[in-house]
N, C-alpha and C. Protein backbone atom coordinates (compact mmCIF):
# COMPACT_ATOMS: atom_id res chain seq x y z
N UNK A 1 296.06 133.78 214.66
CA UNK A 1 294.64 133.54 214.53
C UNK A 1 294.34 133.12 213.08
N UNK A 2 293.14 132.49 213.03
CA UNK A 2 292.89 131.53 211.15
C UNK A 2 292.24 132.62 210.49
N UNK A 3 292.57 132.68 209.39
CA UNK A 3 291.75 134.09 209.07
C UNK A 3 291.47 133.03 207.74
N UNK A 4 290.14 132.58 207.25
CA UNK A 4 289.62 131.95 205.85
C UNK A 4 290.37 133.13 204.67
N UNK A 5 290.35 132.24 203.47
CA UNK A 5 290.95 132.87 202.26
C UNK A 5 289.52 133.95 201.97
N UNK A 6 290.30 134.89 200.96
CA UNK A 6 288.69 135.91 200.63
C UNK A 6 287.77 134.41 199.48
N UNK A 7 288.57 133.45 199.01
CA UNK A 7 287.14 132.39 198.01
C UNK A 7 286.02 132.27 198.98
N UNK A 8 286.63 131.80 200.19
CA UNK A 8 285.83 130.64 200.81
C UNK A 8 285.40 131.83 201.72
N UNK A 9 285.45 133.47 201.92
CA UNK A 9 284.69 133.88 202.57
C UNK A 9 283.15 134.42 201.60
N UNK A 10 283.44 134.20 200.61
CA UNK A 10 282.77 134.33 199.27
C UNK A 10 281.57 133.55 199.72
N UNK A 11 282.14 131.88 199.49
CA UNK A 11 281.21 130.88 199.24
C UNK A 11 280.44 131.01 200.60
N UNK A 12 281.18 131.32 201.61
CA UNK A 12 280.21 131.49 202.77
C UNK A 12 279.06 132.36 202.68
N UNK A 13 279.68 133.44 202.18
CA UNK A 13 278.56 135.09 202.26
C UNK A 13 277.47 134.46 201.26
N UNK A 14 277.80 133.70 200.44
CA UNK A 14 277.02 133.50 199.08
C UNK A 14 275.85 131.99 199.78
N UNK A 15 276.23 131.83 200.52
CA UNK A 15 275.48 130.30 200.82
C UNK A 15 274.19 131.49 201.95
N UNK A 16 274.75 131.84 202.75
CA UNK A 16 274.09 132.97 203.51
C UNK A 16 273.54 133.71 202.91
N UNK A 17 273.41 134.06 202.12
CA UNK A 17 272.59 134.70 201.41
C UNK A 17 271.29 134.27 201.16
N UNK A 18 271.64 132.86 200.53
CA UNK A 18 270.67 132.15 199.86
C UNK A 18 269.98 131.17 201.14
N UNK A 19 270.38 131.17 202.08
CA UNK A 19 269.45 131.20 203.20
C UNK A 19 268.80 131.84 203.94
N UNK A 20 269.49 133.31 204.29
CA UNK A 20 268.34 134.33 204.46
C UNK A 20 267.23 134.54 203.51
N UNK A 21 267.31 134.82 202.66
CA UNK A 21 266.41 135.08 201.22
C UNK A 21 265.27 134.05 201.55
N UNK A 22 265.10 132.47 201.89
CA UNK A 22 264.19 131.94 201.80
C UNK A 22 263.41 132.77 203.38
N UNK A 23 264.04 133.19 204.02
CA UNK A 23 263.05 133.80 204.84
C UNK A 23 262.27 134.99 204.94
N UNK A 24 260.91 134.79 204.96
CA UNK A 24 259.61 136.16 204.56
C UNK A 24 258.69 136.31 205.69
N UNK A 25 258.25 137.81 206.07
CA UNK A 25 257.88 137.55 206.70
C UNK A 25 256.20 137.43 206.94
N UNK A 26 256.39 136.86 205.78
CA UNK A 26 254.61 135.94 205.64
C UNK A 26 254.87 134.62 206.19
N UNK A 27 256.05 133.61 206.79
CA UNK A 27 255.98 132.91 207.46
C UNK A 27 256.13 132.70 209.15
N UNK A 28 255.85 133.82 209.23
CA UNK A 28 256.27 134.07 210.92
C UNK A 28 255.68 135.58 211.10
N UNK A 29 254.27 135.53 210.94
CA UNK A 29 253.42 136.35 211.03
C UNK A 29 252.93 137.06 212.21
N UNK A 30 253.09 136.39 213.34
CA UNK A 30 253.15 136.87 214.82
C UNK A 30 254.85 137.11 215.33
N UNK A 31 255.51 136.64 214.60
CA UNK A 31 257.13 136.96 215.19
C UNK A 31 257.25 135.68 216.31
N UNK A 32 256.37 134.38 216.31
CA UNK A 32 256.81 133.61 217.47
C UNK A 32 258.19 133.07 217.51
N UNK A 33 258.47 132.96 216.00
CA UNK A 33 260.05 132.02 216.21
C UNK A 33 261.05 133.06 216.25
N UNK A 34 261.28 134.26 215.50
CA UNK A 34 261.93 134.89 215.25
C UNK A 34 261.63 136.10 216.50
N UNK A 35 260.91 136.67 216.84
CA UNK A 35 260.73 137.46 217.66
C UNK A 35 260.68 138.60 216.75
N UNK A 36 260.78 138.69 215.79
CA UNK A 36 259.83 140.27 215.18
C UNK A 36 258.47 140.08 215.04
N UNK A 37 257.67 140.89 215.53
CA UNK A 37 256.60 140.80 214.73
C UNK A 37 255.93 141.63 214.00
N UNK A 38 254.85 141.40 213.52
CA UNK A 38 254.54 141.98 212.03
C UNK A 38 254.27 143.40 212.39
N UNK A 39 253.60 143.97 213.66
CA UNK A 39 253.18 145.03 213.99
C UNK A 39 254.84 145.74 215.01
N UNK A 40 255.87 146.46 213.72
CA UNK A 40 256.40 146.93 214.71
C UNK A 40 256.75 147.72 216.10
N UNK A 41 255.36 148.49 216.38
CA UNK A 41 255.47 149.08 217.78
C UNK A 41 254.83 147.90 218.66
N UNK A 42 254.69 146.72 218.39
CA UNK A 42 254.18 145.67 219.56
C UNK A 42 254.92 145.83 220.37
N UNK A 43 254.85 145.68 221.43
CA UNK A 43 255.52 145.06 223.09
C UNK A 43 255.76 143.76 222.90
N UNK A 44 256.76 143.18 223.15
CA UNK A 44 256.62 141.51 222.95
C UNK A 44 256.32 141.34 224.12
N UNK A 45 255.37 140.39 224.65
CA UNK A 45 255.21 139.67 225.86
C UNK A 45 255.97 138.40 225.95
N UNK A 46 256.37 137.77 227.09
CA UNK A 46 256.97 136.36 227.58
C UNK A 46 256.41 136.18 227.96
N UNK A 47 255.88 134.70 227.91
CA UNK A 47 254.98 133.47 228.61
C UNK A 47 255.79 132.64 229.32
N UNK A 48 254.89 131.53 229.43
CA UNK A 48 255.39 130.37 230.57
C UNK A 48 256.14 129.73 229.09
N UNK A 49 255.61 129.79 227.92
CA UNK A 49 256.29 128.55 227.18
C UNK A 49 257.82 128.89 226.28
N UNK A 50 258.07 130.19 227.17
CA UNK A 50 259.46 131.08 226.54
C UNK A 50 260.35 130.88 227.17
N UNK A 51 260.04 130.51 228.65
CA UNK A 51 261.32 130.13 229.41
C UNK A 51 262.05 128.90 229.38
């Protein structure tokens, strides 16, 4: 099986990083894309436009 060197599991963790980080959750304020939402004891509901 390929197992990456520990650099390049580095540069990975490190790129990931810096893409989670741009995400807040003042941009997804109802949780529509992500499915958290801001009020954690909500119920999430599914609609017609989820399927």
């Amino acid at each position: 099986m390929f197992q990456p060197s520990p650099e390049k599991i580095r540069r990975i963790n490190k790129r990931l990083e810096g893409l989670t980080s741009m995400a807040s959750p003042e941009t997804d304020p109802q949780g529509m894309y992500t499915g958290v939402p801001d009020d954690p004891y909500e119920v999430p509901v599914q609609d017609a436009d989820d399927l």
